[in-house]
Protein backbone atom coordinates (compact mmCIF):
# COMPACT_ATOMS: atom_id res chain seq x y z
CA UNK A 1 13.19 -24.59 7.90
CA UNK A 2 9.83 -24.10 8.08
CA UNK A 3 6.92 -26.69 8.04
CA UNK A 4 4.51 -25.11 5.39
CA UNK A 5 8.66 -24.53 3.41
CA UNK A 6 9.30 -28.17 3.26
CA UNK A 7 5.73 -29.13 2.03
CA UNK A 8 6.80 -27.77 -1.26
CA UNK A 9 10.12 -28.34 -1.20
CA UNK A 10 10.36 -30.87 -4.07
CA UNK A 11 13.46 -32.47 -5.75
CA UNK A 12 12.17 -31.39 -9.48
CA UNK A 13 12.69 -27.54 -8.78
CA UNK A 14 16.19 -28.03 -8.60
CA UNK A 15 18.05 -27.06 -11.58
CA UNK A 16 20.95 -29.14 -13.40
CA UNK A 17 24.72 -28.49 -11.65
CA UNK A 18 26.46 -25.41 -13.54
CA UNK A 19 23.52 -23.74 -15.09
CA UNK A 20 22.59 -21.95 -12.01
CA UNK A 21 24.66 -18.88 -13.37
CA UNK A 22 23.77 -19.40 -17.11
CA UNK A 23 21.43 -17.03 -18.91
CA UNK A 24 19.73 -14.86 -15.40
CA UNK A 25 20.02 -11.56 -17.48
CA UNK A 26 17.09 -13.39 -19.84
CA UNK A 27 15.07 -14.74 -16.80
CA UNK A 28 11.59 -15.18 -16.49
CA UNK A 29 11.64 -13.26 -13.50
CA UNK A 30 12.77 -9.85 -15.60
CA UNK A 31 11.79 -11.10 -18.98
CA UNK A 32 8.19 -11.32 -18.12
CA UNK A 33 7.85 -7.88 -16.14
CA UNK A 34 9.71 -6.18 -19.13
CA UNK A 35 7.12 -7.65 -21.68
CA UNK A 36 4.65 -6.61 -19.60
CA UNK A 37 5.96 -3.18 -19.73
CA UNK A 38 6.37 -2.24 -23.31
CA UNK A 39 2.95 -3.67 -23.88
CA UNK A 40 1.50 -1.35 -21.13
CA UNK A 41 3.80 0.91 -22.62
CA UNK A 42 1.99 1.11 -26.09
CA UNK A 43 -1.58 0.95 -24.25
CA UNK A 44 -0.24 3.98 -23.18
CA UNK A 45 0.69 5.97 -25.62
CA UNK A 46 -2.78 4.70 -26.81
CA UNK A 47 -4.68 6.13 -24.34
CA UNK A 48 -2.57 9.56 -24.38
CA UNK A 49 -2.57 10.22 -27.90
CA UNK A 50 0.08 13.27 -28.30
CA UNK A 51 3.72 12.26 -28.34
CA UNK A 52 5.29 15.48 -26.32
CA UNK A 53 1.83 14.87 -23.67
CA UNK A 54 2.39 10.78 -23.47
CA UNK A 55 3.84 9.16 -20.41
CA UNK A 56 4.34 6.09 -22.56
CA UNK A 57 8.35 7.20 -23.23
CA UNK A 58 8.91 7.37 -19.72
CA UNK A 59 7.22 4.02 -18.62
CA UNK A 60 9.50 2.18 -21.17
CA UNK A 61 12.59 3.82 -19.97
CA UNK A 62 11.61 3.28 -16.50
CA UNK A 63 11.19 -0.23 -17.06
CA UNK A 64 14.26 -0.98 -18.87
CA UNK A 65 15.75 1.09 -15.77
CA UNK A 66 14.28 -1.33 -13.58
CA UNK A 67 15.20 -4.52 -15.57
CA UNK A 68 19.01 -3.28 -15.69
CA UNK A 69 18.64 -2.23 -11.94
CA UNK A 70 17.33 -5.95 -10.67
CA UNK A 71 19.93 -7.88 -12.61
CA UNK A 72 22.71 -5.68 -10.72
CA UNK A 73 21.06 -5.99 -7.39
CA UNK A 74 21.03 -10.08 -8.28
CA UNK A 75 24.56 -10.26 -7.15
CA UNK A 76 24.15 -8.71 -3.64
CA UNK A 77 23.45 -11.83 -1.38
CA UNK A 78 20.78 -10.75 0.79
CA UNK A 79 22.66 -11.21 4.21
CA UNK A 80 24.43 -8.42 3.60
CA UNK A 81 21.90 -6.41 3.67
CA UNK A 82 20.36 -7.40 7.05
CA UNK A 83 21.75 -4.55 9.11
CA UNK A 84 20.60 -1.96 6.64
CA UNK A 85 16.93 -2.88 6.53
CA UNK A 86 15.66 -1.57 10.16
CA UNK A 87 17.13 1.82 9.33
CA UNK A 88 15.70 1.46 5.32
CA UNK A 89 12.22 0.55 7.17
CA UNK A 90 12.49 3.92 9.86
CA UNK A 91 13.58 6.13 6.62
CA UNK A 92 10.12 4.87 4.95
CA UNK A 93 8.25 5.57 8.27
CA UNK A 94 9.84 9.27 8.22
CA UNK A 95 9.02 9.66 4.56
CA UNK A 96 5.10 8.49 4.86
CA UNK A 97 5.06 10.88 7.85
CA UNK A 98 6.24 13.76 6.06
CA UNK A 99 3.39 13.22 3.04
CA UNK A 100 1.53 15.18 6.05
CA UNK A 101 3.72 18.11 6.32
CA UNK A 102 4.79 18.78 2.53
CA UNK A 103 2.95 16.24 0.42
CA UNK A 104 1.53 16.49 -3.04
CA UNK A 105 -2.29 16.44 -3.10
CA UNK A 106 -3.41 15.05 -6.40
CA UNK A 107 -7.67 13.80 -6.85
CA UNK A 108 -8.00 14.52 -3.06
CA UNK A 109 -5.40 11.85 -1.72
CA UNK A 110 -1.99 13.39 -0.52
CA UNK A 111 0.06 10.72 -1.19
CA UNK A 112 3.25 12.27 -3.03
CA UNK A 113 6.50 13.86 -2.20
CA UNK A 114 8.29 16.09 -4.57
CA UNK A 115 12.25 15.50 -4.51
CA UNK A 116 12.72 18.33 -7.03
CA UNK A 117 13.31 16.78 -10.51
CA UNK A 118 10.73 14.08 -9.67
CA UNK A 119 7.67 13.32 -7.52
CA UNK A 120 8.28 10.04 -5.14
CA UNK A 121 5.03 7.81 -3.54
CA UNK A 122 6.25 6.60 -0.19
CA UNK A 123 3.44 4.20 0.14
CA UNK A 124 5.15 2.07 -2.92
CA UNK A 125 8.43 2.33 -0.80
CA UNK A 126 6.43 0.95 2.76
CA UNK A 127 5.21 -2.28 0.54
CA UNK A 128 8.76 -3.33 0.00
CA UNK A 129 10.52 -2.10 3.24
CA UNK A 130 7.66 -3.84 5.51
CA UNK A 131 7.98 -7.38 3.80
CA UNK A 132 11.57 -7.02 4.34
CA UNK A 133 11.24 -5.48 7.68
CA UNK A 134 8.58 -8.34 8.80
CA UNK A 135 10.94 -10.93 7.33
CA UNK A 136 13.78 -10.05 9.55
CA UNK A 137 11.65 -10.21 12.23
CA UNK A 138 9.86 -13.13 12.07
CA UNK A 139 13.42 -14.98 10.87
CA UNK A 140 13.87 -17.92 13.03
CA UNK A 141 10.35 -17.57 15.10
CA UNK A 142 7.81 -19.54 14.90
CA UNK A 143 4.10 -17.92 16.19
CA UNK A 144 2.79 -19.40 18.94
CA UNK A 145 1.33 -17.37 21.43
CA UNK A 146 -0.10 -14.00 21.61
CA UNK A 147 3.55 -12.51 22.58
CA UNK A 148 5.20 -13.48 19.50
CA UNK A 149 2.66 -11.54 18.09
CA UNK A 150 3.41 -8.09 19.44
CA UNK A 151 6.49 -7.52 17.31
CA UNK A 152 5.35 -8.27 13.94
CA UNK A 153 2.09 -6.67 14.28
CA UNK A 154 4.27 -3.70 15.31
CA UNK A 155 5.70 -3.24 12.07
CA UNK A 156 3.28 -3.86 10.15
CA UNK A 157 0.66 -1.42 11.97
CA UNK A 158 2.81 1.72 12.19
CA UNK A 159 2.85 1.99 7.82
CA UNK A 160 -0.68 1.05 7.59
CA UNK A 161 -1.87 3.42 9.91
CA UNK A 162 0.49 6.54 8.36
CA UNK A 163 -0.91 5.08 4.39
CA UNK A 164 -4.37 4.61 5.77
CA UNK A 165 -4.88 8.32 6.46
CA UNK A 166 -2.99 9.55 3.35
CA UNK A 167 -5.71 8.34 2.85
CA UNK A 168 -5.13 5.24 0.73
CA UNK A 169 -7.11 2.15 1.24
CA UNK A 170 -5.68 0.18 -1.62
CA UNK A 171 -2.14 0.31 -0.39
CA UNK A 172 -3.21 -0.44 2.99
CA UNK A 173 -5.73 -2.99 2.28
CA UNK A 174 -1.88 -4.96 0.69
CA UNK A 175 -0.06 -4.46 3.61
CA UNK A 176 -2.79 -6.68 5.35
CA UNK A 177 -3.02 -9.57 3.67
CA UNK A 178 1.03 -9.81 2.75
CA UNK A 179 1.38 -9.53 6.54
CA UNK A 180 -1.39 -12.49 6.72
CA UNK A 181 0.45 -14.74 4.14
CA UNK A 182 3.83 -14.50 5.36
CA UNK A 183 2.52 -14.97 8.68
CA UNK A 184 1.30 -18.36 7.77
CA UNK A 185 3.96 -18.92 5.83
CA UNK A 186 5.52 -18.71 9.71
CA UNK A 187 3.74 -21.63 10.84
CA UNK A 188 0.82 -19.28 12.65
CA UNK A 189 -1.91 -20.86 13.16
CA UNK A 190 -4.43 -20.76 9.64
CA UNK A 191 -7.15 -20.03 12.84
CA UNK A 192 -5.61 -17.18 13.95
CA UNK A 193 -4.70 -15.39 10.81
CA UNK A 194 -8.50 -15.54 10.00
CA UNK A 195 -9.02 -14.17 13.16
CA UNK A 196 -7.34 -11.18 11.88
CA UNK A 197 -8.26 -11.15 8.74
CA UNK A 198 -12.21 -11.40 9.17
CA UNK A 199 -11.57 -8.01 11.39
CA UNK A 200 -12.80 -6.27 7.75
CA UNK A 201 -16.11 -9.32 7.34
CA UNK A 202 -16.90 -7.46 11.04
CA UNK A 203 -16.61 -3.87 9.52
CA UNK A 204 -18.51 -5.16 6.80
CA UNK A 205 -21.20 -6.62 8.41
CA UNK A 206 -21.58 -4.02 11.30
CA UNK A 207 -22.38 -1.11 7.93
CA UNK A 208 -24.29 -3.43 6.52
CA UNK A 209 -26.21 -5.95 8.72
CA UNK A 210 -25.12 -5.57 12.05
CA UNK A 211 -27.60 -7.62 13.60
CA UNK A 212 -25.43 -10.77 11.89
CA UNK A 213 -22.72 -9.85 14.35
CA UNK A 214 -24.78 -11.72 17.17
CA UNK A 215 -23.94 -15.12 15.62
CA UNK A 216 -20.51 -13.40 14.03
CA UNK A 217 -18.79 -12.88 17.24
CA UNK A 218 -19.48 -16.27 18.56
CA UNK A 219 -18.43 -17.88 15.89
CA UNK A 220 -14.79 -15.86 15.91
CA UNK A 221 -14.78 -16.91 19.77
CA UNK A 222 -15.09 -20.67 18.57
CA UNK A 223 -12.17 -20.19 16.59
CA UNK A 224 -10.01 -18.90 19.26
CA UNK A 225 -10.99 -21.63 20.86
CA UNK A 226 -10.23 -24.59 19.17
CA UNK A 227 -6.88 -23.09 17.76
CA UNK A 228 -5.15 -22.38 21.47
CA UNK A 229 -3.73 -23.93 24.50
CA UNK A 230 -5.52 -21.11 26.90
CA UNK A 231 -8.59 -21.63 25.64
CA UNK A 232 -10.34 -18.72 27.49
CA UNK A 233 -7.96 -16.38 27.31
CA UNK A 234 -7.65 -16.12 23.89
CA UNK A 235 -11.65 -16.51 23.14
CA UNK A 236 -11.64 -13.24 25.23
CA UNK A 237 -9.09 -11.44 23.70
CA UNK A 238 -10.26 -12.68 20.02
CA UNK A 239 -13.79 -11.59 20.59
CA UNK A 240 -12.42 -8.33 22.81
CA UNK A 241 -10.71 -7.59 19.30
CA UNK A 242 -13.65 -7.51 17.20
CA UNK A 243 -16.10 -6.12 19.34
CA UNK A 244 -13.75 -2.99 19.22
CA UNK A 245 -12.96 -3.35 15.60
CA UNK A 246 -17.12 -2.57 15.66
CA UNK A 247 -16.90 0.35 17.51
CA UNK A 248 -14.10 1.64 15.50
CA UNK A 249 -15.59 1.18 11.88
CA UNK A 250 -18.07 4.21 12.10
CA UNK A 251 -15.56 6.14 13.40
CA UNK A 252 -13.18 4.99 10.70
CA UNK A 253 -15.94 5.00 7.73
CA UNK A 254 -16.67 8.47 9.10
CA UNK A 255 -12.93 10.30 9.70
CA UNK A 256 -10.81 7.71 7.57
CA UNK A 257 -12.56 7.94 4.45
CA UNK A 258 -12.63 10.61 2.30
CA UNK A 259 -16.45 10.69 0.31
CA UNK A 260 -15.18 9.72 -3.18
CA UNK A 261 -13.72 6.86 -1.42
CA UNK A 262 -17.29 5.81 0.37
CA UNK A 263 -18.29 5.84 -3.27
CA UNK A 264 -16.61 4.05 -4.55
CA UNK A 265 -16.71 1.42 -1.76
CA UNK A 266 -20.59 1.41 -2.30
CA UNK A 267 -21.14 1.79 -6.00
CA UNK A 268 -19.40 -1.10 -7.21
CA UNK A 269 -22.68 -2.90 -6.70
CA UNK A 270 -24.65 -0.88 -8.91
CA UNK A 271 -22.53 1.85 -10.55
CA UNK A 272 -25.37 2.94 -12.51
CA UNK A 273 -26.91 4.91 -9.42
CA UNK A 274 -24.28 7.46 -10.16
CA UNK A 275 -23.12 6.59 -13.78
CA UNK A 276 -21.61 10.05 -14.44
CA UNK A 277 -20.29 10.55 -10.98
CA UNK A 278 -18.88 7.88 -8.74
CA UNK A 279 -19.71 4.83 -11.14
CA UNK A 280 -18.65 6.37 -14.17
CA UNK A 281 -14.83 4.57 -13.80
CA UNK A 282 -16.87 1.15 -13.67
CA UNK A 283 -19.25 1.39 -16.47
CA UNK A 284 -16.45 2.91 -18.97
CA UNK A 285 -13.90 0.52 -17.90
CA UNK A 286 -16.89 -2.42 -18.75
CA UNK A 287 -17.96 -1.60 -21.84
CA UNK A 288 -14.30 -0.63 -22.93
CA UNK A 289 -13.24 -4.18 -22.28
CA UNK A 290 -16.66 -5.27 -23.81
CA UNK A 291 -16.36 -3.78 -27.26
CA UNK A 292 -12.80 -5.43 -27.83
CA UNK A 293 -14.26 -8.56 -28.14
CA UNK A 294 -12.18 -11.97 -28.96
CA UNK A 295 -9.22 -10.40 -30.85
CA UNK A 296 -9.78 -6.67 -29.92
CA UNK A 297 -9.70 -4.02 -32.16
CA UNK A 298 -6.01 -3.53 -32.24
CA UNK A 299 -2.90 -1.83 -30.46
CA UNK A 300 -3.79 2.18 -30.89
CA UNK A 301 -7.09 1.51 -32.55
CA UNK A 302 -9.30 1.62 -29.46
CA UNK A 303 -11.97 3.93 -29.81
CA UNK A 304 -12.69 4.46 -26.62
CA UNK A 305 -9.09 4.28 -25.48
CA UNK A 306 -8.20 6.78 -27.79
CA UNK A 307 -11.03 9.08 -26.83
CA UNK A 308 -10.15 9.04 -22.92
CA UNK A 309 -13.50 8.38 -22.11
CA UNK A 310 -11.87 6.34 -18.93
CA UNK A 311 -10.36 9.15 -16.18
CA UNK A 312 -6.60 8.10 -15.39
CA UNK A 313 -6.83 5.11 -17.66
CA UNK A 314 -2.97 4.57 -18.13
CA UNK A 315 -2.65 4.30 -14.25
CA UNK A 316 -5.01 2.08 -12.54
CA UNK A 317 -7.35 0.93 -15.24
CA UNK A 318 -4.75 -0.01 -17.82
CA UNK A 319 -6.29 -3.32 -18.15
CA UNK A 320 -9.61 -1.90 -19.72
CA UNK A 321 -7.38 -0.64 -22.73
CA UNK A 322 -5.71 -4.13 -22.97
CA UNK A 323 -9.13 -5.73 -22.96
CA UNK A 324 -10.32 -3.21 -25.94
CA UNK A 325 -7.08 -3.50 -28.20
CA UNK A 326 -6.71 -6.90 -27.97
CA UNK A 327 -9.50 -8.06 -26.85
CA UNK A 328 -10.01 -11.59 -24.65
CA UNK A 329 -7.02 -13.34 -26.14
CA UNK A 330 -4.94 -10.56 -25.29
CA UNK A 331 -5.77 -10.38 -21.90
CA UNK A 332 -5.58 -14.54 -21.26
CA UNK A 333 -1.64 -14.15 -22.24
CA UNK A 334 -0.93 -11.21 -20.23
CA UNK A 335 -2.97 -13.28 -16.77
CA UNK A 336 -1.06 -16.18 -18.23
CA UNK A 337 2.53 -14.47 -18.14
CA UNK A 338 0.96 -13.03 -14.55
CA UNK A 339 0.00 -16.60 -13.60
CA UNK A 340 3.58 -18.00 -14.48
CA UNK A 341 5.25 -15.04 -12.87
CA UNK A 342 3.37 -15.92 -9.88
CA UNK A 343 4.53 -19.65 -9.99
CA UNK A 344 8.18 -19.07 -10.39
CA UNK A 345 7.95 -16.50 -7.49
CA UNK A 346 6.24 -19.21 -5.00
CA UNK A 347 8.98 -21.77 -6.20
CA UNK A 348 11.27 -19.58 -5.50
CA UNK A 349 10.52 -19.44 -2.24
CA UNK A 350 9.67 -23.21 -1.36
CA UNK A 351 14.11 -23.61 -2.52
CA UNK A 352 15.20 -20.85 -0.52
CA UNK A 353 18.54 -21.53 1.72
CA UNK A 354 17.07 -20.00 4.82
CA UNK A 355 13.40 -18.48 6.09
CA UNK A 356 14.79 -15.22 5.85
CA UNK A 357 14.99 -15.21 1.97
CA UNK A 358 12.24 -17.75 1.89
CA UNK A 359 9.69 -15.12 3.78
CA UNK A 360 11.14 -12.10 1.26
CA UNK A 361 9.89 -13.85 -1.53
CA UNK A 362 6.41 -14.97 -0.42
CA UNK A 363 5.73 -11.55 0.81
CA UNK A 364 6.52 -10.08 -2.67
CA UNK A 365 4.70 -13.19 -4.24
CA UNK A 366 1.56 -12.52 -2.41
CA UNK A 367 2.04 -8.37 -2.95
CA UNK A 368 1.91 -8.67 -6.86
CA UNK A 369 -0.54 -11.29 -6.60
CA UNK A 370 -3.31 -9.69 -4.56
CA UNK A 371 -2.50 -6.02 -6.37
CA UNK A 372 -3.44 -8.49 -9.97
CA UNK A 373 -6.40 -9.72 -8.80
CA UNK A 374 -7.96 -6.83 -6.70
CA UNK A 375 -7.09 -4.72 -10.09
CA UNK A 376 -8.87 -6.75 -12.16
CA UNK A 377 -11.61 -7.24 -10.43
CA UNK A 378 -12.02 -3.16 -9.94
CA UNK A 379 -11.59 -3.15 -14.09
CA UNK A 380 -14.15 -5.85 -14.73
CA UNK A 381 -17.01 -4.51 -12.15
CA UNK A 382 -16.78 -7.41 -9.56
CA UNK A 383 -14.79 -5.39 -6.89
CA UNK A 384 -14.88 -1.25 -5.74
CA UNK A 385 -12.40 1.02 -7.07
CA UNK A 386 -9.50 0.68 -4.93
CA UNK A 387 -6.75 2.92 -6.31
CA UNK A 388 -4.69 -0.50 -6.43
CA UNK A 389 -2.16 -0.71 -9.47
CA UNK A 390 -1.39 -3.60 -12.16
CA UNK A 391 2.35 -4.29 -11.43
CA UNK A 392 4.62 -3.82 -14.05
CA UNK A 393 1.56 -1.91 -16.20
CA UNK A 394 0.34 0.72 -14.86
CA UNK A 395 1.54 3.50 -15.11
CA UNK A 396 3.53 5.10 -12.12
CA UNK A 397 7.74 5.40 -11.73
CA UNK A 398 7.81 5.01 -8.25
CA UNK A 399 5.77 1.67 -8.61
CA UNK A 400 7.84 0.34 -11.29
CA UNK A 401 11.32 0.86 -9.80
CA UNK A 402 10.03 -0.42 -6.59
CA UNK A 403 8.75 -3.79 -8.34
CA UNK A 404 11.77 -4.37 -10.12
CA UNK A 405 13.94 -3.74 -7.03
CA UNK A 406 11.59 -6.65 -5.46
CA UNK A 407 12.24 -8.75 -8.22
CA UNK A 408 16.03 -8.37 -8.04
CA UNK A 409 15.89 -9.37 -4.33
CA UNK A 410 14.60 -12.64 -5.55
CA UNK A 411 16.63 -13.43 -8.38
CA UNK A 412 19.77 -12.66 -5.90
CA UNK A 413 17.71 -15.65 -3.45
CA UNK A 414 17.07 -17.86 -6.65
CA UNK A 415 20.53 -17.79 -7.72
CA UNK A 416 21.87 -18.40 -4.34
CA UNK A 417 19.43 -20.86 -3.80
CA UNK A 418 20.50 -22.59 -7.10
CA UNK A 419 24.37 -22.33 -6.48
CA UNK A 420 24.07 -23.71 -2.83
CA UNK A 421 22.44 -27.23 -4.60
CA UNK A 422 24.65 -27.44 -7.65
CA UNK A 423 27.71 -27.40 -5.60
């Protein structure tokens, strides 16, 4: 088992012999998510008003879907499905690349395909199949030189660059940093995965002040250094890396990026240069969340809600209506059930009976959890808008089915996990 496994692998998360089995269908793991959806559910049919217009119906029965669909897929142990997820993986690929061919443009993003009776978002699909995908790969190998590399980095680039182009950052931006956490959850290196990850601080910095990148390069070169046996080879290739990631980023910020996305990207730090254009989201979704106050002014009664005044509030800035109809007590339970979601998921995988299921369930872990807190962020004003949903709340069928599916997958792991210790 893994190093960074058996640091949290503690006695007191094991349950009692014979309960293992007792009770799953009321789990936190489904119990939580559901709650979460009837309350976005309402927020909903808050925001939309009309009965025969509201999505709100359809969100609830989705989720109960969902919940009904995980429990079932509880009882398939995950080894079974080992040799089905390379071709799962290469029918996502084909499905992102044909969003290029015969995709649904919707707000200048093509990002859809239409199946007939209903419209399906590949992108949702690539989350789950590349933590899978990544997990089966890195299964029994430990990172520790630039070779052991290749592979992984192969599977996770391929997605990102078809979802990148769609173009959707948000989505893109997750595969990233799931790919970084279950990475270290391999035993890489914490040097090298911020090698990788401080490829965006370079973008950053090369828009913004590029003549920082003279003590910025160095400093990425120093740790290369310190974190590898070849010393030199790897300060060259590290430094190699992000000199080209600066070449790339006006090409990138120029063909990449669509201009409502530079926007947005920008704005966030003063949304008021363009408050009825790009900044508009921001400023609504603020004082929305502002006006609810302690208690909020109650589920349906939120004037603004009600009024629309926020664009595509019941998809990615759901939270704004929680903040105005229940105000700051509402939304400290719902990042409290989040919080304890979040907990159960990383305990989850610290039990795990091999890396395998113990990778599955990080990557999902650190999927909802970076989604939550980039969302959030974008709702409150401290981040750009991203396009990146609030599992289990906003609004989107393809989402929802896929998160619930994820959450089955690890309440088939916890209950193995359980079973293996009681008997």
């Amino acid at each position: 088992m893994f190093k960074r496994i058996y640091l949290f692998n503690k006695r007191e998360f094991l349950p009692k012999k014979n309960n293992f089995n007792r009770g799953f269908l009321f789990s936190p793991l489904l119990i939580i998510p559901l709650f979460l959806v009837i309350i976005s559910g309402l927020l909903i049919k808050s925001i939309q008003g009309d009965f025969l217009v509201s999505n709100y119906l359809d969100h609830i029965l989705t989720g109960f879907l969902g919940y009904l669909l995980a429990f079932f897929i509880s009882y398939i142990p995950l080894e079974r499905l080992r040799k089905y997820l390379v071709p799962f993986y290469l029918c996502t690929l084909i499905s992102l690349l044909l969003i290029y061919f015969f995709g649904i443009s919707v707000s200048g993003a093509q990002r859809w395909l239409n199946l007939g009776f209903f419209s399906f978002q590949p992108s949702e699909v690539a989350k789950l199949s590349t933590v899978l995908t990544l997990a089966l790969v890195l299964d029994k190998k430990i990172i520790l030189t630039i070779r052991d590399l290749v592979l992984p980095l192969l599977v996770v680039i391929i997605p990102w660059l078809l979802i990148f182009f769609q173009p959707d950052l948000g989505t893109s931006l997750v595969l990233l940093v799931l790919t970084g956490v279950m990475l270290y959850w391999s035993q890489m290196p914490i040097e090298w995965i911020l090698i990788m990850m401080f490829c965006l601080v370079t973008s950053i910095l090369y828009l913004t002040l590029p003549t920082l990148l003279i003590f910025w390069i160095p400093f990425i070169g120093y740790l290369a250094y310190r974190s590898s046996k070849k010393k030199i080879i790897f300060s060259t290739i590290a430094i190699s890396l992000h000199l080209l990631v600066a070449k790339l980023t006006p090409i990138l910020w120029q063909y990449g990026l669509k201009e409502y996305q530079k926007d947005r990207l920008v704005l966030f730090l003063d949304p008021n240069r363009d408050p009825l254009g790009g900044g508009y989201h921001l400023i609504q979704s603020q004082i929305a969340i502002g006006s609810g106050g302690l208690f909020g002014t109650g589920l349906l009664k939120g004037k603004l809600t009600n009024l629309q005044f926020i664009p595509e509030q019941h998809t990615d800035f759901i939270f704004s209506a929680l903040g105005e109809e229940l105000g700051f007590v509402g939304c400290i339970v719902v990042l409290f059930l989040f919080f304890f979601l979040i907990k159960k998921l990383i305990n989850t995988a610290t039990i795990a009976r091999t890396n395998f299921e113990s990778l599955i369930v990080i990557g999902i872990a650190s999927t909802f959890l970076f989604q939550i807190i980039i969302n959030l962020f974008m709702t409150i004003g401290l981040g750009p808008v991203t396009g990146i949903p609030l599992p289990f709340m906003s609004y989107g069928r393809t989402s929802l089915v896929t998160n619930f599916i994820s959450m089955g997958f690890v309440l088939s792991i916890l209950k193995r996990s359980r079973s293996l210790r009681s008997s």
